[in-house]
Protein backbone atom coordinates (compact mmCIF):
# COMPACT_ATOMS: atom_id res chain seq x y z
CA UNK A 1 0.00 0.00 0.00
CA UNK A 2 1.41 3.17 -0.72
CA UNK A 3 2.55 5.60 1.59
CA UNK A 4 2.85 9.20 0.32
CA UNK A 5 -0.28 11.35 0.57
CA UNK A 6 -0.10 12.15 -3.18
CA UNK A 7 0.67 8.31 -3.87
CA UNK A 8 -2.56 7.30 -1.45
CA UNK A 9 -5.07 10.24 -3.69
CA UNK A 10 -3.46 8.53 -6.90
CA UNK A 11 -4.57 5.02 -5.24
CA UNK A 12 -8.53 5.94 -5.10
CA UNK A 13 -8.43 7.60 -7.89
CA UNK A 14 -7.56 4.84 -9.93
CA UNK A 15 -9.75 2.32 -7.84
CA UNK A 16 -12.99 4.99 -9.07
CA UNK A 17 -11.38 4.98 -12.42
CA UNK A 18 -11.45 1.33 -12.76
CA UNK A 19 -14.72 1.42 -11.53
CA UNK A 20 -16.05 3.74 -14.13
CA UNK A 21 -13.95 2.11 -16.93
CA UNK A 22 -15.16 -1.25 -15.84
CA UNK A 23 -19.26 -0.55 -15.93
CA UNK A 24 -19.04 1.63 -19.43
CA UNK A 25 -17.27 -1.82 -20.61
CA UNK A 26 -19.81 -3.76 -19.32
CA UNK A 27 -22.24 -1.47 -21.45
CA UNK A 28 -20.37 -1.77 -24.49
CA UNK A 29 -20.91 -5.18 -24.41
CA UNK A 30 -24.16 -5.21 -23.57
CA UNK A 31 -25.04 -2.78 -26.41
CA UNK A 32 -22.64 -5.19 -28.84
CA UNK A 33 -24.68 -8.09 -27.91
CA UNK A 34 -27.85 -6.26 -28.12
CA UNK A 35 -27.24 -4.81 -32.08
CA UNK A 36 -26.09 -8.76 -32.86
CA UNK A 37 -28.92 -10.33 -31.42
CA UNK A 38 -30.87 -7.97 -33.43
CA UNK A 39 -29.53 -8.85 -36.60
CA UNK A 40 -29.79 -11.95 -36.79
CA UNK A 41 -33.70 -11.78 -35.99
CA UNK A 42 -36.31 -12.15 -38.67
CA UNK A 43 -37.54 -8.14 -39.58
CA UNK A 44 -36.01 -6.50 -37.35
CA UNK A 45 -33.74 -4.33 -39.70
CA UNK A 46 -34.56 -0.90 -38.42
CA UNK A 47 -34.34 -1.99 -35.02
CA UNK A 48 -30.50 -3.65 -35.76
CA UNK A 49 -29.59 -0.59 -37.50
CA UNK A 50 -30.22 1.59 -34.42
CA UNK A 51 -28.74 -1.22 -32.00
CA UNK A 52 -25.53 -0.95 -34.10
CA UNK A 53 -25.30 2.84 -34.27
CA UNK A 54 -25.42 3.15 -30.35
CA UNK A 55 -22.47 0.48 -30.04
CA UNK A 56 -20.55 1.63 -32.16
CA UNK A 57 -21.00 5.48 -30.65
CA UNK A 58 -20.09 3.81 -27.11
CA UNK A 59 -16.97 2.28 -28.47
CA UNK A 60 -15.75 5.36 -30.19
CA UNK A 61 -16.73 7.22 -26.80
CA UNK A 62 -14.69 4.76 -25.14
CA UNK A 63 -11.37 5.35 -27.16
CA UNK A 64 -11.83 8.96 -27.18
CA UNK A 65 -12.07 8.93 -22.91
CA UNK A 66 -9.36 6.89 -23.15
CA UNK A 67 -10.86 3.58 -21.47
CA UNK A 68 -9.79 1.65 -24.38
CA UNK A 69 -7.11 2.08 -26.90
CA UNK A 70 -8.31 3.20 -30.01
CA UNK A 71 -7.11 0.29 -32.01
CA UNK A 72 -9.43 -1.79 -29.94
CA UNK A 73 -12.32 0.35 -30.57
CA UNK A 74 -11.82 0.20 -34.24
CA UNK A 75 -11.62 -3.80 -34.23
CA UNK A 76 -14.54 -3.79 -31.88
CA UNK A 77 -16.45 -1.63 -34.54
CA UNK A 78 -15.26 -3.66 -37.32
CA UNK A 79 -16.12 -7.13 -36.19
CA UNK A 80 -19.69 -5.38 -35.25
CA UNK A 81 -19.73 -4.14 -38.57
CA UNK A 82 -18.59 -7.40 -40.18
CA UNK A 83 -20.79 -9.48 -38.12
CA UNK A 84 -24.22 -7.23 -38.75
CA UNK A 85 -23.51 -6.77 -42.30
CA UNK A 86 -22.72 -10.37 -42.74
CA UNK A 87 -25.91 -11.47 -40.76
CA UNK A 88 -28.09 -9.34 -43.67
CA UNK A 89 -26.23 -10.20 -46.52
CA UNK A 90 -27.16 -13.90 -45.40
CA UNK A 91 -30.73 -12.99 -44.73
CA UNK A 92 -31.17 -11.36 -47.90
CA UNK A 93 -30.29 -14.22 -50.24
């Protein structure tokens, strides 16, 4: 445990920080699962697209706060991307 007052401050801070980081992860995934599950129901296309637009606007949130790198977020978005699109595309024929 640390010692210094300014090392102790640093301490809760990043036990709240990991906090925070931790739920808005669990909400990315959530919202990831949500826009998937979505997709790959029968008529729900308008539903999906919305699903997918609020995922990928948490993940690029998520970069830009810095709780994940932002070539994570990007790969995140892409697989969601891939993985929607590829659901409709499969749907469709």
């Amino acid at each position: 445990m640390a010692q210094h007052k300014s090392a102790i401050k640093r301490y809760k801070q990043s036990l709240r920080n990991r906090a925070a980081n931790r739920t808005y992860k669990a909400t990315i995934k959530t919202a990831a699962k949500k826009a998937i599950g979505l997709a790959t129901a029968e008529g729900k296309t308008e539903q999906s697209l919305e699903a997918m637009k609020t995922a990928v606007s948490l993940i690029a949130k998520a970069a830009q706060r810095g709780i994940m790198h932002r070539n994570t977020s990007r790969r995140k978005i892409s697989k969601l991307m891939r993985t929607t699109n590829g659901t409709k595309q499969a749907s469709a024929s």
